[in-house]
C-alpha atoms as a PDB file:
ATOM      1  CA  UNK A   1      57.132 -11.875 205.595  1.00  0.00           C
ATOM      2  CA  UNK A   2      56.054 -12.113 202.105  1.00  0.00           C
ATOM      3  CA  UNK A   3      56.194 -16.116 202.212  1.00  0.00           C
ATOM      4  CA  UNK A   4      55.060 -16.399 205.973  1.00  0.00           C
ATOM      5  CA  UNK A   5      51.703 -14.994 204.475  1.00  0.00           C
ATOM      6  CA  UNK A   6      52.206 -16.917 201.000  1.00  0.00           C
ATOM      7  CA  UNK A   7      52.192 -20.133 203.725  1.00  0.00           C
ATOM      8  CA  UNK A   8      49.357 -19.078 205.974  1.00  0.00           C
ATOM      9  CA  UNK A   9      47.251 -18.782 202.933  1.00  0.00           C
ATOM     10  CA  UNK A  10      48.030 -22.168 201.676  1.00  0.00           C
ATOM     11  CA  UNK A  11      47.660 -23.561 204.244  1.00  0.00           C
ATOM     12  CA  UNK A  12      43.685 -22.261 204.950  1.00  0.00           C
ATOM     13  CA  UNK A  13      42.937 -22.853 201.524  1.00  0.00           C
ATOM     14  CA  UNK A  14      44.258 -26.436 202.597  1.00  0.00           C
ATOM     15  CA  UNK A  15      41.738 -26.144 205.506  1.00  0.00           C
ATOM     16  CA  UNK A  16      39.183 -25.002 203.636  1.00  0.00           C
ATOM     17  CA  UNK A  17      39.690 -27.849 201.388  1.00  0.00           C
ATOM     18  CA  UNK A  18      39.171 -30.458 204.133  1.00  0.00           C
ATOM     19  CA  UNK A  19      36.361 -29.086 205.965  1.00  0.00           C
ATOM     20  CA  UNK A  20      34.682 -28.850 202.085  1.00  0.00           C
ATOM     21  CA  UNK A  21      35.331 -32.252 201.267  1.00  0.00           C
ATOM     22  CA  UNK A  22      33.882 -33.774 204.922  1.00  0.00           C
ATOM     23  CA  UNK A  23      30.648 -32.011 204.523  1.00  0.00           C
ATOM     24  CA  UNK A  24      30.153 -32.937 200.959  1.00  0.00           C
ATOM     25  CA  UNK A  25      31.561 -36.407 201.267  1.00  0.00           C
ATOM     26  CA  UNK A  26      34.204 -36.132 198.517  1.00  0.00           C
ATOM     27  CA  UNK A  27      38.026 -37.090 198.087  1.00  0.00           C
ATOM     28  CA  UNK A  28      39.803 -34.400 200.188  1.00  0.00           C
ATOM     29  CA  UNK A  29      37.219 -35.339 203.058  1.00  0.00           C
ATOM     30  CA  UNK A  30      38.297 -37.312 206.025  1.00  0.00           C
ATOM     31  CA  UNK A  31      36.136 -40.196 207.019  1.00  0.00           C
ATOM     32  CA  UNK A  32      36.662 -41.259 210.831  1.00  0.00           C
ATOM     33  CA  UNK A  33      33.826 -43.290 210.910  1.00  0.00           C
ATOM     34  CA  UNK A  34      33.936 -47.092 210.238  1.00  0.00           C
ATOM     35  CA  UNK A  35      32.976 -48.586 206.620  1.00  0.00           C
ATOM     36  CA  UNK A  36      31.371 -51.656 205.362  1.00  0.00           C
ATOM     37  CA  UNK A  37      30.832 -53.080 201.701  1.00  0.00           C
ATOM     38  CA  UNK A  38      27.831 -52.079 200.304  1.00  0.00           C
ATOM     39  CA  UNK A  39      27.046 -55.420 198.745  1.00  0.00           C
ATOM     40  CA  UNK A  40      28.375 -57.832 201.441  1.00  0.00           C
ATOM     41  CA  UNK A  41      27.690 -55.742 204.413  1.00  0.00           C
ATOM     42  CA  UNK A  42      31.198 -56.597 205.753  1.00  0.00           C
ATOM     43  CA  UNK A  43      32.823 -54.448 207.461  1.00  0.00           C
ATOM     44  CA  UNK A  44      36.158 -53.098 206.232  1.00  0.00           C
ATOM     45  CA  UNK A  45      39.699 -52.598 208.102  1.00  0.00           C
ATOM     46  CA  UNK A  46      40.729 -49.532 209.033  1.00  0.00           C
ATOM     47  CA  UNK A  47      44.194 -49.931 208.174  1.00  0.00           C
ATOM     48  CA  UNK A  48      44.681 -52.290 205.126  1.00  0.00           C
ATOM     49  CA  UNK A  49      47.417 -52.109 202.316  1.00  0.00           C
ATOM     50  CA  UNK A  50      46.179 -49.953 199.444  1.00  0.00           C
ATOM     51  CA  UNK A  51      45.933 -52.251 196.580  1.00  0.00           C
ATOM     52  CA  UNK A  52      46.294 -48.909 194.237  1.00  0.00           C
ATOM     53  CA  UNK A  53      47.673 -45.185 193.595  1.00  0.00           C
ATOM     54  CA  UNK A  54      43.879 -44.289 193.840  1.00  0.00           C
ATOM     55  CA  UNK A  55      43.296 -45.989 197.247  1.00  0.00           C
ATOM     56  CA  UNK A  56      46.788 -44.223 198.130  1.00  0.00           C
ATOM     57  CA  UNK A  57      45.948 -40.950 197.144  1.00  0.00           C
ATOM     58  CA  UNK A  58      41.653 -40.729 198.134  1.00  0.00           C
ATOM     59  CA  UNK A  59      41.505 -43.839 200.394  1.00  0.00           C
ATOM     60  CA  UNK A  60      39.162 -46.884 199.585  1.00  0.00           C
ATOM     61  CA  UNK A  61      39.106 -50.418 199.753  1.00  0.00           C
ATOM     62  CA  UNK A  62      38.411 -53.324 197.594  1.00  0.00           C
ATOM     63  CA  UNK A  63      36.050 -55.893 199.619  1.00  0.00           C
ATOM     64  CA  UNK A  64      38.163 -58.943 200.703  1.00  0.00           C
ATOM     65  CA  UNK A  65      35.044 -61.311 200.517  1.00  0.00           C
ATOM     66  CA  UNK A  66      33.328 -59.809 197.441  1.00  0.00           C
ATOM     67  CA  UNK A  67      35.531 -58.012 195.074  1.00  0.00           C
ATOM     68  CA  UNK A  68      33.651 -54.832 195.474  1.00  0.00           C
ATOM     69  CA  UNK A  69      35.103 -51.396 194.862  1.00  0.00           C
ATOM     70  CA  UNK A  70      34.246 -49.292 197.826  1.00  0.00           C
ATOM     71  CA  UNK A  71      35.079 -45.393 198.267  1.00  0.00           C
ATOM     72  CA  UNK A  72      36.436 -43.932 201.570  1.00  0.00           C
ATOM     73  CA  UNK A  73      32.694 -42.914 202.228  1.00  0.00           C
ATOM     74  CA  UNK A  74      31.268 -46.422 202.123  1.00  0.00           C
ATOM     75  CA  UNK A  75      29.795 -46.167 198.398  1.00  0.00           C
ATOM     76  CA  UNK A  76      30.608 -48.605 195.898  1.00  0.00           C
ATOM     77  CA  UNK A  77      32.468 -47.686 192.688  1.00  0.00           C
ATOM     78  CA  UNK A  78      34.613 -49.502 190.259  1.00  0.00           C
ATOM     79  CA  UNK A  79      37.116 -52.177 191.609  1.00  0.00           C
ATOM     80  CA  UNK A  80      40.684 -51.282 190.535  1.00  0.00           C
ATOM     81  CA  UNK A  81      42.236 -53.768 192.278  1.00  0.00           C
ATOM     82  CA  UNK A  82      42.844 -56.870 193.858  1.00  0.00           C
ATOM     83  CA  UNK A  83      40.843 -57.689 196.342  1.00  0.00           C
ATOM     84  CA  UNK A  84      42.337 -55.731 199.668  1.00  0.00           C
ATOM     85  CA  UNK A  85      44.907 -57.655 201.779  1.00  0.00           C
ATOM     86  CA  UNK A  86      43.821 -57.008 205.596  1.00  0.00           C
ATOM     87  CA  UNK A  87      47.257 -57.016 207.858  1.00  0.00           C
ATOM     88  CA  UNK A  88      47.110 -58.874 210.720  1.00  0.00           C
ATOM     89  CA  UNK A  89      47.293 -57.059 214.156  1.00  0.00           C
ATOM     90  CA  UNK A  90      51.024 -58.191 215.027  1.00  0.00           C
ATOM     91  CA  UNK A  91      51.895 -56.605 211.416  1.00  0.00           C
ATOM     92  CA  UNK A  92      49.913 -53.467 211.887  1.00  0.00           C
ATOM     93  CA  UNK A  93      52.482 -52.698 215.499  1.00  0.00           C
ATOM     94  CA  UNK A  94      55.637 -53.702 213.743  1.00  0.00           C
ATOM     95  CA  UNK A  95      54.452 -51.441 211.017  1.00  0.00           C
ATOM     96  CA  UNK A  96      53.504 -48.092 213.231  1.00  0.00           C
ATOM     97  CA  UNK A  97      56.844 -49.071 215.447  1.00  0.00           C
ATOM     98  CA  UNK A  98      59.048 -49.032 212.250  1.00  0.00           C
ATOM     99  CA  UNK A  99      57.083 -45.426 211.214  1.00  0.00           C
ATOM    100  CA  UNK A 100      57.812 -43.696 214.694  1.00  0.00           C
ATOM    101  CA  UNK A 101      61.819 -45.045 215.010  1.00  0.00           C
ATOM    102  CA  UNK A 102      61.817 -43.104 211.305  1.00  0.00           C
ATOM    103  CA  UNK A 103      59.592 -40.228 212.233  1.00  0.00           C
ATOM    104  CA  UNK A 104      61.204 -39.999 215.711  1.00  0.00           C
ATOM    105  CA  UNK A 105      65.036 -38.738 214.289  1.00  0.00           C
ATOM    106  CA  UNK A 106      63.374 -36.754 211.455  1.00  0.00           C
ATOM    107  CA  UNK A 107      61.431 -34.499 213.971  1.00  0.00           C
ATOM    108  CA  UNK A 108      64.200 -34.009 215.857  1.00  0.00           C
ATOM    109  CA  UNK A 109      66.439 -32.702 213.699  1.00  0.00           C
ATOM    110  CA  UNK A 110      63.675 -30.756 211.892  1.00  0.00           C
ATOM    111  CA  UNK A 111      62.922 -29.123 215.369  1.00  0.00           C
ATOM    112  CA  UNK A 112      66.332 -28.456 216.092  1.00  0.00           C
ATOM    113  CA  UNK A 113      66.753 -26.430 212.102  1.00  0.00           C
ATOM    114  CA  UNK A 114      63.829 -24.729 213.411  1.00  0.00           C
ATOM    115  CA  UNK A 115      65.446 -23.333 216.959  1.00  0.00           C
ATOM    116  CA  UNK A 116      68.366 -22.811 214.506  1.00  0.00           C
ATOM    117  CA  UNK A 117      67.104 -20.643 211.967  1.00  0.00           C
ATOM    118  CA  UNK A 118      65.769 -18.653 214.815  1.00  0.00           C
ATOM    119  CA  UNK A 119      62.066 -18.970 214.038  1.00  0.00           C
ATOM    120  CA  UNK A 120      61.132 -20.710 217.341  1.00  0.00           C
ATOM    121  CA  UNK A 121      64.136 -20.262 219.415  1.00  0.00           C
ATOM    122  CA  UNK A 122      66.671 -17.876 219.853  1.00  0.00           C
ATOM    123  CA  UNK A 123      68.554 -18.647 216.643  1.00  0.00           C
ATOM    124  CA  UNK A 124      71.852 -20.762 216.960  1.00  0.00           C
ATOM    125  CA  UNK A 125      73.524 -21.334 219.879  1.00  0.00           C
ATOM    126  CA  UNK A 126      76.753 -18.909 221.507  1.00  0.00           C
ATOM    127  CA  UNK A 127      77.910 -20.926 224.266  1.00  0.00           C
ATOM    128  CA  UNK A 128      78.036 -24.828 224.586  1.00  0.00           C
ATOM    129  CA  UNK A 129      75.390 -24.372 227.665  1.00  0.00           C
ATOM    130  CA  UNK A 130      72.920 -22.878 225.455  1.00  0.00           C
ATOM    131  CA  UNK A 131      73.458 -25.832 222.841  1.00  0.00           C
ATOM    132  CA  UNK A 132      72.873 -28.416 225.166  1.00  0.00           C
ATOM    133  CA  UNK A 133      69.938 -26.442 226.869  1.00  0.00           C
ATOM    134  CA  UNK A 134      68.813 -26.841 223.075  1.00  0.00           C
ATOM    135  CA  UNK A 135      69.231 -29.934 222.405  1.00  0.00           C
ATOM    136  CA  UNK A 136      67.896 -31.218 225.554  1.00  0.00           C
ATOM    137  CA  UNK A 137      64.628 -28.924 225.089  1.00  0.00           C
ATOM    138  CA  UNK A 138      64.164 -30.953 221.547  1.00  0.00           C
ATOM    139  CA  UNK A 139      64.431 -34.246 223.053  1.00  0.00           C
ATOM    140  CA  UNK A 140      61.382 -33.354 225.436  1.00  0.00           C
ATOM    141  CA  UNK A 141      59.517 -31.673 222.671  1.00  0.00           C
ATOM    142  CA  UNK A 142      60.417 -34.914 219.868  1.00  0.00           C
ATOM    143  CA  UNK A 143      59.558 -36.823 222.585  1.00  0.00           C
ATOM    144  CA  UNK A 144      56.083 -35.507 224.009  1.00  0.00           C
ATOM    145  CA  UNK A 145      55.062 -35.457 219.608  1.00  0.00           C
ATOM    146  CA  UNK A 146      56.391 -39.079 219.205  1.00  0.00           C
ATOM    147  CA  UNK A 147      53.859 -39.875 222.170  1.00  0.00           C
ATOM    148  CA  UNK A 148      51.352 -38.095 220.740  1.00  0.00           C
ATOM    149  CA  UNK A 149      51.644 -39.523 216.681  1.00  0.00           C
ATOM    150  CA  UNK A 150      52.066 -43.570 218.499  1.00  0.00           C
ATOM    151  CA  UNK A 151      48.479 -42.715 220.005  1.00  0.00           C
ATOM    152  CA  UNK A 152      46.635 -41.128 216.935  1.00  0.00           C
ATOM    153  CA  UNK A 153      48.313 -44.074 215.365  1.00  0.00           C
ATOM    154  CA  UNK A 154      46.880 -46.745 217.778  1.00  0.00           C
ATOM    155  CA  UNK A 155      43.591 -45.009 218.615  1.00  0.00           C
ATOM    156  CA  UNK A 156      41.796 -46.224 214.677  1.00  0.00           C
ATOM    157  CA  UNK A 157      43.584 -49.604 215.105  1.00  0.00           C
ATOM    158  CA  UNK A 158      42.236 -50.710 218.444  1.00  0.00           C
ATOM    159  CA  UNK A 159      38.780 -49.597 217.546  1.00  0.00           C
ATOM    160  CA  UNK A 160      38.738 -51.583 214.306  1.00  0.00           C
ATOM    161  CA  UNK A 161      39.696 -54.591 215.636  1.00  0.00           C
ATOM    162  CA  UNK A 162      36.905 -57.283 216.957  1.00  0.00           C
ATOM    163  CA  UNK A 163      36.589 -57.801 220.420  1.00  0.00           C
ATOM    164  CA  UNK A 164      38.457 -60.665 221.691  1.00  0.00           C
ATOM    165  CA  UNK A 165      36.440 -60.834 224.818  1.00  0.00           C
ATOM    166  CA  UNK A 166      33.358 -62.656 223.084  1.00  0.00           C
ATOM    167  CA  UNK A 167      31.068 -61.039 225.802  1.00  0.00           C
ATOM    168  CA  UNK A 168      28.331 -59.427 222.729  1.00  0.00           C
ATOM    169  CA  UNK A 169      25.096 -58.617 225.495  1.00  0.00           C
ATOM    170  CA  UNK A 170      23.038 -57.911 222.249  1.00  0.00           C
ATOM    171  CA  UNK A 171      24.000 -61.340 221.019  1.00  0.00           C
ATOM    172  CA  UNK A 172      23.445 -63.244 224.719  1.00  0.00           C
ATOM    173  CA  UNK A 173      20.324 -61.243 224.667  1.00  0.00           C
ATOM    174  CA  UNK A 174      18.412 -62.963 221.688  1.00  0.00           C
ATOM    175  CA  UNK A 175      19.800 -66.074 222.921  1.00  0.00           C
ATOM    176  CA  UNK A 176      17.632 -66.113 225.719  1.00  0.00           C
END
C-alpha cells in the first residue's frame, strides 16, 4: 500500500512538473505547436534526429539552413551541434514501424505480468481455460494500445509535412 501511494505521489509531482513547465515555457514543458528558426524563419521538422544528449533529453533543433541553435519553444540559444539532419518521410514510417513491432511484444508481456501478479486480473491462471481467456484478453488490449501509440505517432508527422497537393488559396489569391 505503502509504495502504491509512494507511486501515486510520484507520479503527480511528475504531473505537476509538466503542466509547470508548459505554462512557463521551460524544459519539462511539452510544445505541440510547430517551430521555426528565429533567424531564418524556417520552419523546423517535427521529427528530426537529435544531433545531441541536450536535444535528447529537452528537445531542440539546430537550423538545417542556418546553423542556429533553437530551443523546443522556438527561442534561439547556443548551437551544440551539427546542423539537424531532417529524415525523409519513407524513413520516418520505417522508423515508427520498427518502434511498434518492439513496443508491440513488450506490452504484451508487461500486460500479461500485470493480470499475473493479480493487480488487474484475477492473479494467475487455475485452469488452462482461464489462461487462454487471458491471453486472448491481452492480445485485444496490446492490440487496441498498439493502435492507439501508431496514431499519436503519425498524427505530428502528417501535420509537419508540406502539402503535396500544391493547391495554397492564399498563394493563388495574390496571384490574381
Amino acid at each position: 500500500m505503502i509504495f502504491l501511494l509512494v507511486l501515486l505521489f510520484l507520479l503527480a509531482l511528475g504531473a505537476v512538473l509538466v503542466a509547470y513547465g508548459t505554462a512557463v515555457r521551460n524544459g519539462w514543458g511539452i510544445n505541440l505547436d510547430a517551430v521555426a528558426c528565429p533567424r531564418c524563419k524556417t520552419p523546423l521538422p517535427r521529427l528530426y534526429l537529435a544531433r545531441s544528449v541536450r536535444q535528447h533529453l529537452w528537445g531542440g533543433w539546430t537550423c538545417p539552413v542556418c546553423g542556429a541553435g533553437v530551443d523546443k519553444w522556438g527561442r534561439e540559444i547556443a548551437p551544440i551541434a551539427k546542423r539537424t539532419v531532417v529524415m525523409p518521410a519513407d524513413e520516418v514510417r520505417r522508423v515508427q514501424t520498427k518502434r511498434l513491432i518492439f513496443i508491440t511484444p513488450v506490452l504484451f508481456c508487461v500486460l500479461m505480468a500485470l493480470d499475473w501478479t493479480g493487480l488487474t486480473g484475477s492473479g494467475f491462471p487455475s485452469s488452462l481455460a482461464e489462461a487462454i481467456f487471458q491471453v486472448c484478453a491481452n492480445i485485444v488490449w496490446t492490440a487496441a494500445l498498439t493502435g492507439v501509440s501508431y496514431f499519436i505517432m503519425s498524427c505530428p508527422f502528417k501535420r509537419s509535412l508540406p502539402k503535396e497537393n500544391g493547391d495554397d488559396s492564399s498563394a493563388s489569391r495574390s496571384s490574381r
